[in-house]
N, C-alpha and C. Protein backbone atom coordinates (compact mmCIF):
# COMPACT_ATOMS: atom_id res chain seq x y z
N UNK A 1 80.27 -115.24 72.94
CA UNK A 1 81.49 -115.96 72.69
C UNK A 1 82.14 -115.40 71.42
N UNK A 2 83.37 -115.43 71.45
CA UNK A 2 84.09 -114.03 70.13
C UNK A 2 84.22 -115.56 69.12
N UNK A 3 84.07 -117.18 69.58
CA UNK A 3 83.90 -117.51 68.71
C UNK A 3 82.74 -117.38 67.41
N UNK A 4 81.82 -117.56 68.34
CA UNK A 4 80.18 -117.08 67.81
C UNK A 4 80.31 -116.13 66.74
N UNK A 5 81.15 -115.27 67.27
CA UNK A 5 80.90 -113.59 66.71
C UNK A 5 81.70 -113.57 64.90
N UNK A 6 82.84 -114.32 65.50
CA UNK A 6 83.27 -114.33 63.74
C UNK A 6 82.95 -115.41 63.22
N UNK A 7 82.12 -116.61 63.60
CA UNK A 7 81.96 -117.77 62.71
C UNK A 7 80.09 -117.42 61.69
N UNK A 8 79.60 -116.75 62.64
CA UNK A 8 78.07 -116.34 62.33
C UNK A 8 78.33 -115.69 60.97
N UNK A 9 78.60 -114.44 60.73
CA UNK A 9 78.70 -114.00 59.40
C UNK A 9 79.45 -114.47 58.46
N UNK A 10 80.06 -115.25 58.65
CA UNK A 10 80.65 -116.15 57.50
C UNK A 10 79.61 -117.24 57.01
N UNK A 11 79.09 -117.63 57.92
CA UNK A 11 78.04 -119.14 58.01
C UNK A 11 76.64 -118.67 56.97
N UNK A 12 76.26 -117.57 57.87
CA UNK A 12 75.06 -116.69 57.08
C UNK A 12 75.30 -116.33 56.16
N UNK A 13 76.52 -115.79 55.21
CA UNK A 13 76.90 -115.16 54.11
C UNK A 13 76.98 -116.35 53.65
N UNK A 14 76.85 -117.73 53.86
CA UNK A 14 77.04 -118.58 52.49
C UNK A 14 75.08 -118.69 52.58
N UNK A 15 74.26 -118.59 53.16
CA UNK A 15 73.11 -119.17 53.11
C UNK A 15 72.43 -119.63 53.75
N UNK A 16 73.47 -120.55 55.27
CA UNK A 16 73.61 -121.54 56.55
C UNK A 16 72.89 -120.75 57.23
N UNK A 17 71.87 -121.26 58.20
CA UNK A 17 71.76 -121.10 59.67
C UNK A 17 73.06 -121.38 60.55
N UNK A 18 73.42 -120.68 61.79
CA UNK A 18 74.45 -121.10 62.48
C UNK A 18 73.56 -121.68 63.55
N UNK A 19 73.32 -123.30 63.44
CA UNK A 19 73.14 -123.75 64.51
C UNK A 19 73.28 -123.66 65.89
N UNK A 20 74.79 -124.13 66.00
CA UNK A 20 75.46 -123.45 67.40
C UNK A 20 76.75 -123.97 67.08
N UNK A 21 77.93 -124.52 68.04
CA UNK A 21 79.15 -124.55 67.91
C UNK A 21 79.55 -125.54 69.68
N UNK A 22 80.45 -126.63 69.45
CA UNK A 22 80.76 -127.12 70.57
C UNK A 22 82.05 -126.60 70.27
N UNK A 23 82.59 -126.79 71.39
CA UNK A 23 83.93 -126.19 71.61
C UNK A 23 85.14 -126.21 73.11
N UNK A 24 86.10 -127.40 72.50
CA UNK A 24 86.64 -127.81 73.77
C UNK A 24 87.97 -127.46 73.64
N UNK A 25 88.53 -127.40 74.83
CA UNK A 25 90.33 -126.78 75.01
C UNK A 25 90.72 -127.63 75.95
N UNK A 26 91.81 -128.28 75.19
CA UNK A 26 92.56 -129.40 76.08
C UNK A 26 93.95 -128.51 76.16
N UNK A 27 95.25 -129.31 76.72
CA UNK A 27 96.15 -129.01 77.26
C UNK A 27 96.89 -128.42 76.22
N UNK A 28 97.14 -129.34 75.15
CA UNK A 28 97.40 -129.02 73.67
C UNK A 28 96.99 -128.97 73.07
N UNK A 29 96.04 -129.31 72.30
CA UNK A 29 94.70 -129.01 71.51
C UNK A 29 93.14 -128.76 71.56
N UNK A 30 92.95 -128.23 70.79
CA UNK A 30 91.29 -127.63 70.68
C UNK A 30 90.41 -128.78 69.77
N UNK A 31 88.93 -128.46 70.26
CA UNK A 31 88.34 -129.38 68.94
C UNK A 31 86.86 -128.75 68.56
N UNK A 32 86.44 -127.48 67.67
CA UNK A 32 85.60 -126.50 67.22
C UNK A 32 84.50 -127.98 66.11
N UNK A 33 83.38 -127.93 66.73
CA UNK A 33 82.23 -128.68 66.40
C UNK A 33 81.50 -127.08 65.57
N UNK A 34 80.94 -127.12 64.18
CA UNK A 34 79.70 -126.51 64.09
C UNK A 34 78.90 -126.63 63.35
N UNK A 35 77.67 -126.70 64.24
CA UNK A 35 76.78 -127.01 63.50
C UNK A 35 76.14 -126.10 62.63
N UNK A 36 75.48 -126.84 61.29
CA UNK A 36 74.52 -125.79 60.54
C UNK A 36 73.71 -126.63 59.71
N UNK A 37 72.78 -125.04 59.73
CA UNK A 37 71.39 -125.63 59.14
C UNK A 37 71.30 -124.91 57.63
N UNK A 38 70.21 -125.59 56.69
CA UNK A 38 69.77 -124.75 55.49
C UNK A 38 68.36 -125.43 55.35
N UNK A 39 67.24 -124.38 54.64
CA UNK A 39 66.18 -124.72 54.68
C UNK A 39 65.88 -126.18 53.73
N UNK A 40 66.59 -126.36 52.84
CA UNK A 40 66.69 -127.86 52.48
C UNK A 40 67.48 -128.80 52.86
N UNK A 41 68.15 -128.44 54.32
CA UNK A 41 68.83 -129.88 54.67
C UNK A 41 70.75 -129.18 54.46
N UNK A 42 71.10 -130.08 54.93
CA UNK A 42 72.68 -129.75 54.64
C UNK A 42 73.59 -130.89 53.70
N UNK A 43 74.35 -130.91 52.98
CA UNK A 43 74.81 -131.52 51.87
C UNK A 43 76.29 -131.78 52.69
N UNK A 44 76.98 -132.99 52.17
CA UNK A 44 78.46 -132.47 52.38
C UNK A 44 79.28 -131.74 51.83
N UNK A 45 78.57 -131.51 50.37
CA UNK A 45 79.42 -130.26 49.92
C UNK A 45 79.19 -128.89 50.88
N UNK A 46 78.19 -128.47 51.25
CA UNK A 46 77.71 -127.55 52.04
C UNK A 46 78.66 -127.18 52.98
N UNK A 47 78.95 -128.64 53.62
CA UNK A 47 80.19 -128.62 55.25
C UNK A 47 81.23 -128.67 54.67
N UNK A 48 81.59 -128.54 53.49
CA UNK A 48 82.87 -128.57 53.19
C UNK A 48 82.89 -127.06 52.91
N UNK A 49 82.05 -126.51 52.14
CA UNK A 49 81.91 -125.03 51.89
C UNK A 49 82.35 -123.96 52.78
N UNK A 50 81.46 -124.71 54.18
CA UNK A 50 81.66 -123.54 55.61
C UNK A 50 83.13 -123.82 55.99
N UNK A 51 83.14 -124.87 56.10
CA UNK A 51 84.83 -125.54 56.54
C UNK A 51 86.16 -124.58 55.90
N UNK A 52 86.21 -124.79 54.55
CA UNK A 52 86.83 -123.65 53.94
C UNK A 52 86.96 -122.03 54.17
N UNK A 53 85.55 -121.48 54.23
CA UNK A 53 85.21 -120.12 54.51
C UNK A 53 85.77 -119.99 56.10
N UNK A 54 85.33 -120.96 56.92
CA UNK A 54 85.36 -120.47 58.33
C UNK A 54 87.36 -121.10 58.63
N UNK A 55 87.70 -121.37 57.90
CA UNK A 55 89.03 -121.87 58.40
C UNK A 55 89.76 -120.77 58.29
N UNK A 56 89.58 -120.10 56.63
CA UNK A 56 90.51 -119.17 56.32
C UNK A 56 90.04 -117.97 57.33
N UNK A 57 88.71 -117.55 57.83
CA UNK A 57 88.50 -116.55 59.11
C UNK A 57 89.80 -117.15 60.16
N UNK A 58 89.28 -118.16 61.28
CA UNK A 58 90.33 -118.47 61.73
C UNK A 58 91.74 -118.53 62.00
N UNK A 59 92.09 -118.81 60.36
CA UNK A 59 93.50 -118.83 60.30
C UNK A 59 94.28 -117.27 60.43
N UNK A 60 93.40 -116.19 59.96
CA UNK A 60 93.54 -114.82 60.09
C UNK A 60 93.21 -114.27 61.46
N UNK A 61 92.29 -114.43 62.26
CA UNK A 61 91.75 -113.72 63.53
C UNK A 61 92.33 -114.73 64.32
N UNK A 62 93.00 -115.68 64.30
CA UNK A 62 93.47 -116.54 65.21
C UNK A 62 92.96 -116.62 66.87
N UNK A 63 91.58 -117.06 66.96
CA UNK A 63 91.55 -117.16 68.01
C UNK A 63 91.44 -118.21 69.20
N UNK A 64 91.79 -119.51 68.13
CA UNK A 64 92.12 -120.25 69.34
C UNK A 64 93.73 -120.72 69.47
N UNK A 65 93.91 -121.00 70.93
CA UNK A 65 95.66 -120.23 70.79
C UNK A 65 96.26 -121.61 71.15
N UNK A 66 95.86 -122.66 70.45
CA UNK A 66 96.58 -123.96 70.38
C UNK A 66 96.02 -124.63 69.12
N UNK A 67 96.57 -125.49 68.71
CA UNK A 67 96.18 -126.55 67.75
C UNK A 67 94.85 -126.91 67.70
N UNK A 68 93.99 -126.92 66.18
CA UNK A 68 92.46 -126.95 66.49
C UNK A 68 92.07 -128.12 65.10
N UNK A 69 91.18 -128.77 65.68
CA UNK A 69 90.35 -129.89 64.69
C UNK A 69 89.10 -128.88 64.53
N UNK A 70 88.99 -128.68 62.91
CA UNK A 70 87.66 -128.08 63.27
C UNK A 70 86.32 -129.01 62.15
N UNK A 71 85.60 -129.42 63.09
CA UNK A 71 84.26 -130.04 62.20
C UNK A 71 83.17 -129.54 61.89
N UNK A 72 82.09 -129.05 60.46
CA UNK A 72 81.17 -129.05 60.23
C UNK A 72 80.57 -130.16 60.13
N UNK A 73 79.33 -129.66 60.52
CA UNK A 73 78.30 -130.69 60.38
C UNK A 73 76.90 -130.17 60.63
N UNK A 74 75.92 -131.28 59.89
CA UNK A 74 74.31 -130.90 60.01
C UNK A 74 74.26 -131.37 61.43
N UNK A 75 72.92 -130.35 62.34
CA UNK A 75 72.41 -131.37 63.43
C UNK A 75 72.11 -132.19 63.38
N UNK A 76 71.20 -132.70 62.76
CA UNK A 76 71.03 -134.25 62.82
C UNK A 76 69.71 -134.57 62.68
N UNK A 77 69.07 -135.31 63.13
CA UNK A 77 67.69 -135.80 63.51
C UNK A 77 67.76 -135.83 65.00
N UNK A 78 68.86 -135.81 65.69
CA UNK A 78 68.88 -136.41 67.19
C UNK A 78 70.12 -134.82 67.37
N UNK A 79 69.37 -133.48 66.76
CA UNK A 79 69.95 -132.44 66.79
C UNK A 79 70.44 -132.04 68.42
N UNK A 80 71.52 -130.93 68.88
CA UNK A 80 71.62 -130.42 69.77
C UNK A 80 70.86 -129.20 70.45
N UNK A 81 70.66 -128.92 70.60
CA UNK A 81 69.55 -127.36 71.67
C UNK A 81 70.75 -126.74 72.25
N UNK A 82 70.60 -125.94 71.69
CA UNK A 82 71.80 -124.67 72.53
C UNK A 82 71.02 -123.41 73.22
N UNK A 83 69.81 -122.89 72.59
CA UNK A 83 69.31 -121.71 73.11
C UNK A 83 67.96 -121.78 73.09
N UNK A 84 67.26 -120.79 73.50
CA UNK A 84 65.95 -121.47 73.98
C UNK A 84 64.97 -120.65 72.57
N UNK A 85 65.14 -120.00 71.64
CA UNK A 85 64.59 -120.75 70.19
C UNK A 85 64.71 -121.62 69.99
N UNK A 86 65.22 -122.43 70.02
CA UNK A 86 65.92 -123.93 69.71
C UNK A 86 64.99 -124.62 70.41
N UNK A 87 64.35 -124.29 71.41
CA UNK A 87 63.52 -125.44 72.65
C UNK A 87 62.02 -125.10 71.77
N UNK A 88 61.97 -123.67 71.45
CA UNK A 88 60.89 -123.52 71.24
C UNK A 88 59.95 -123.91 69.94
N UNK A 89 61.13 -123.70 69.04
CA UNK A 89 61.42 -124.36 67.76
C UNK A 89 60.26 -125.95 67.60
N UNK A 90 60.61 -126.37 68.57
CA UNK A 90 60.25 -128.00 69.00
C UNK A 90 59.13 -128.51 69.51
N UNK A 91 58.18 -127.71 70.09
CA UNK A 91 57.10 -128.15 71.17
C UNK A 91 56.72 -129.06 70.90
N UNK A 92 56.54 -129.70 72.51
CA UNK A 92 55.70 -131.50 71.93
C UNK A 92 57.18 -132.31 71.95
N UNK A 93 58.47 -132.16 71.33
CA UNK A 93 59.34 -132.90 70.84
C UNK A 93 59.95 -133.43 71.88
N UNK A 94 60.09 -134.76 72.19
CA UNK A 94 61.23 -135.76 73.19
C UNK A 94 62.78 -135.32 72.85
N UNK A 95 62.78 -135.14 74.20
CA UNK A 95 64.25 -134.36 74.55
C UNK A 95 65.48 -135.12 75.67
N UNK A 96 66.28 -135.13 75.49
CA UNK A 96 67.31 -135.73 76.77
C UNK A 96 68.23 -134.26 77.05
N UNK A 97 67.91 -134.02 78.30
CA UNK A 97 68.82 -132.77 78.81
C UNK A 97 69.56 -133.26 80.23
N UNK A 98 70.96 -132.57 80.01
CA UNK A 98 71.91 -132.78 80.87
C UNK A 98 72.33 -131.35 81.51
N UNK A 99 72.10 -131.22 82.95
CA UNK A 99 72.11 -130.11 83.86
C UNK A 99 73.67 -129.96 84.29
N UNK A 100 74.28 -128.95 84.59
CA UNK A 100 75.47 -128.36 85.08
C UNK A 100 75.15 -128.94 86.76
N UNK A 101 74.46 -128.56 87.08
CA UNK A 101 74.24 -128.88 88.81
C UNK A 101 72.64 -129.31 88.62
N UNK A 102 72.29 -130.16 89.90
CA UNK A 102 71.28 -130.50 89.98
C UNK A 102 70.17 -129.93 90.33
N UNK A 103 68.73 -130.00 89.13
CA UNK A 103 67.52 -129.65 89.22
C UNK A 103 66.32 -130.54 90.22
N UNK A 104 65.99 -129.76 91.06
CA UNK A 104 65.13 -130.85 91.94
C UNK A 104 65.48 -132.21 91.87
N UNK A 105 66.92 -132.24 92.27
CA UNK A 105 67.68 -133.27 92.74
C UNK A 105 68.00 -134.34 91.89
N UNK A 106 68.04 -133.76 90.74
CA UNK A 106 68.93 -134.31 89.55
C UNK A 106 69.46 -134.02 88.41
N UNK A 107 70.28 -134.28 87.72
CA UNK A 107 70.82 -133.71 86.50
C UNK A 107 69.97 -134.17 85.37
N UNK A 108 70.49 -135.74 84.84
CA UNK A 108 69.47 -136.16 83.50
C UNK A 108 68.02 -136.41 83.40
N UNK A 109 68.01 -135.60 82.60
CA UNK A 109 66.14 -135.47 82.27
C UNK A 109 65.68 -135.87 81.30
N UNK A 110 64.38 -136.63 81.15
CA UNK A 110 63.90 -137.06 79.12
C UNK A 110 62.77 -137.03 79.85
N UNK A 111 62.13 -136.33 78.25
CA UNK A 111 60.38 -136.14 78.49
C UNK A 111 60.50 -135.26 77.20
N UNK A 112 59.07 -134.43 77.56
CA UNK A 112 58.94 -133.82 75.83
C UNK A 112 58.63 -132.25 76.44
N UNK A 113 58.63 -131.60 75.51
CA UNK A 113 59.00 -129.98 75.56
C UNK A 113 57.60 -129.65 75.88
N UNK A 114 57.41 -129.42 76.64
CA UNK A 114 55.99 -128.34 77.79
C UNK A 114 55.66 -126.96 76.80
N UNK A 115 56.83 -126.33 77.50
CA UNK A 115 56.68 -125.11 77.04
C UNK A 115 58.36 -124.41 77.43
N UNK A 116 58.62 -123.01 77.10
CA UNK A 116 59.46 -122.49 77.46
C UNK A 116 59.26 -120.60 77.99
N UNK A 117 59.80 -120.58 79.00
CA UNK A 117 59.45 -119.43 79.73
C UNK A 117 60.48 -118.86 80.69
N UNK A 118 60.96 -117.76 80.67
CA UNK A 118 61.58 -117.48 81.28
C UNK A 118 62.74 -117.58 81.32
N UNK A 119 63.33 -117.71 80.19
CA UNK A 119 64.81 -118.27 79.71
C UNK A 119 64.87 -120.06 80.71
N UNK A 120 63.96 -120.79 80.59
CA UNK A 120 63.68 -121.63 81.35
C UNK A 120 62.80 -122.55 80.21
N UNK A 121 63.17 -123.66 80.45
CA UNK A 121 62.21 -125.07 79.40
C UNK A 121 61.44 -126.00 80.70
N UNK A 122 60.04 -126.02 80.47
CA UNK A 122 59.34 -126.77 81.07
C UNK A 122 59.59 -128.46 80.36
N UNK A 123 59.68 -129.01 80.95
CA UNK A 123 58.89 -130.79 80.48
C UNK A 123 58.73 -131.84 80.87
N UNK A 124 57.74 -132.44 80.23
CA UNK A 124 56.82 -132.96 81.34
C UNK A 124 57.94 -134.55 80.89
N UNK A 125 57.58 -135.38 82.13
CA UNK A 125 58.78 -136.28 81.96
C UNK A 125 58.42 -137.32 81.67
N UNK A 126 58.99 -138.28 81.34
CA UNK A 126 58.77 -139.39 80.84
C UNK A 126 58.33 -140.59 81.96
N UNK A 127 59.28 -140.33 82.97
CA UNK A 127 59.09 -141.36 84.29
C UNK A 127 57.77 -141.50 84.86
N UNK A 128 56.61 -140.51 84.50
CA UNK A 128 55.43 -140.14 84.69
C UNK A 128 55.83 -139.46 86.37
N UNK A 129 56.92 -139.00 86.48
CA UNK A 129 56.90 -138.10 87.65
C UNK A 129 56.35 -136.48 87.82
N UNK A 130 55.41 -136.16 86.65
CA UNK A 130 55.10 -135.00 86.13
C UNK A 130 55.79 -134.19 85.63
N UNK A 131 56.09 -132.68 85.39
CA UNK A 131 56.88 -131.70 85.07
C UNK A 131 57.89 -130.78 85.60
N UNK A 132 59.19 -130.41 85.24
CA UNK A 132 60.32 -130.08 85.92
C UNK A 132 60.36 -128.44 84.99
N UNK A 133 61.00 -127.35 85.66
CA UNK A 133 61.25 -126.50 85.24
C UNK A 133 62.78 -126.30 84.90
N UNK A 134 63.48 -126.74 84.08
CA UNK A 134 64.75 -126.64 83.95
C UNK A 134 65.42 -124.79 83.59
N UNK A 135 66.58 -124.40 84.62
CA UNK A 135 66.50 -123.32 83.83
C UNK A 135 67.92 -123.64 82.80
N UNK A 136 67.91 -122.71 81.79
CA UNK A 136 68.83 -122.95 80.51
C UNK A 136 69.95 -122.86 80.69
N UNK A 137 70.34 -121.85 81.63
CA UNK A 137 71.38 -121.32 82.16
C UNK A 137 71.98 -122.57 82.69
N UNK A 138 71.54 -123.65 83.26
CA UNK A 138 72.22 -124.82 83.92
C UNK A 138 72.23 -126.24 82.99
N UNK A 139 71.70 -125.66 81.63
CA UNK A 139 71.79 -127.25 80.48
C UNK A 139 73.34 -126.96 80.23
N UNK A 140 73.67 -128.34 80.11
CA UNK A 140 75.02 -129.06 80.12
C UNK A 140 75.09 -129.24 78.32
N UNK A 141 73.54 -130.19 78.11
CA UNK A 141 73.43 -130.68 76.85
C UNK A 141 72.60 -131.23 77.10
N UNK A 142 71.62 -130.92 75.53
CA UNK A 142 70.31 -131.08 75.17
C UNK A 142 70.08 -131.98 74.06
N UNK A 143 69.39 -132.89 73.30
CA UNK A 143 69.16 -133.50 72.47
C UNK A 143 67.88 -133.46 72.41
N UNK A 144 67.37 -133.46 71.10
CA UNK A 144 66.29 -134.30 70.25
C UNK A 144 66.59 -135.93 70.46
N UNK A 145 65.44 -136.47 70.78
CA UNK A 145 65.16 -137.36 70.75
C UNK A 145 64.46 -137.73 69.69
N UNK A 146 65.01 -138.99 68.25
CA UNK A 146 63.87 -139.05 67.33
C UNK A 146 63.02 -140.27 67.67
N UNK A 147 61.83 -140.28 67.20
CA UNK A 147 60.90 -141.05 67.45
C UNK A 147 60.96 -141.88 65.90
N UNK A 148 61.35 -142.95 65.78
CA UNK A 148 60.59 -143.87 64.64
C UNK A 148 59.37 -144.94 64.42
């Protein structure tokens, strides 16, 4: 994604992990989500930092070609999964994943992270219906689930 491509070295040159990035296009406006990480956590000065750096990219490479809201932010505790480091990152961890089309005859899934293979996340489910092979290519959207 050519968004990816110019928001990453800006993100990394302050210090940030580039989490990942949501990113929607309506009729008239856009709305650029991104997330980031740092090994102590993220500050709001931090998201204000990238916000700045990554706007003035933007405002120069102009590449989204309508009106844009753009938000930083930390993942969270109840973080997003975009790629399958991200799954792997996690093992063991309760997850809610949402499929593009249906996996053995369904989309929403919760259970905890198996394993990952094959550009593909195993996990075993919560319903005690045993284990599903989701492939990545068809997650919609992924969450951490936190446990308190």
């Amino acid at each position: 994604m050519e968004l990816t491509r110019l928001i990453r070295p800006v993100v990394e040159g302050l210090g940030y992990e580039l989490w990942g990035l949501e990113y929607r296009v309506q009729r008239t406006s856009a709305f650029l989500r991104i997330f980031i990480d740092g090994p102590e956590g993220v500050t709001l000065d931090d998201c204000a930092a990238v916000s700045d750096q990554v706007s003035g990219v933007l405002d120069v490479e102009d590449p989204i070609p309508v009106p844009y809201r753009l938000e930083v932010s930390s993942p969270g505790m109840d973080r997003p999964l975009f790629e399958s480091a991200h799954y792997r990152r996690y093992p063991g961890a309760r997850v809610r994943v949402r499929t593009i089309w249906p996996v053995e005859g369904q989309r929403n899934f919760k259970g905890v992270i198996e394993s990952v293979e094959d550009e593909a996340v195993v996990l075993t489910l919560d319903d005690g219906e045993g284990s599903v092979r989701i492939p990545l290519e068809s997650v919609s959207r992924a969450r951490l689930v936190p446990s308190f």
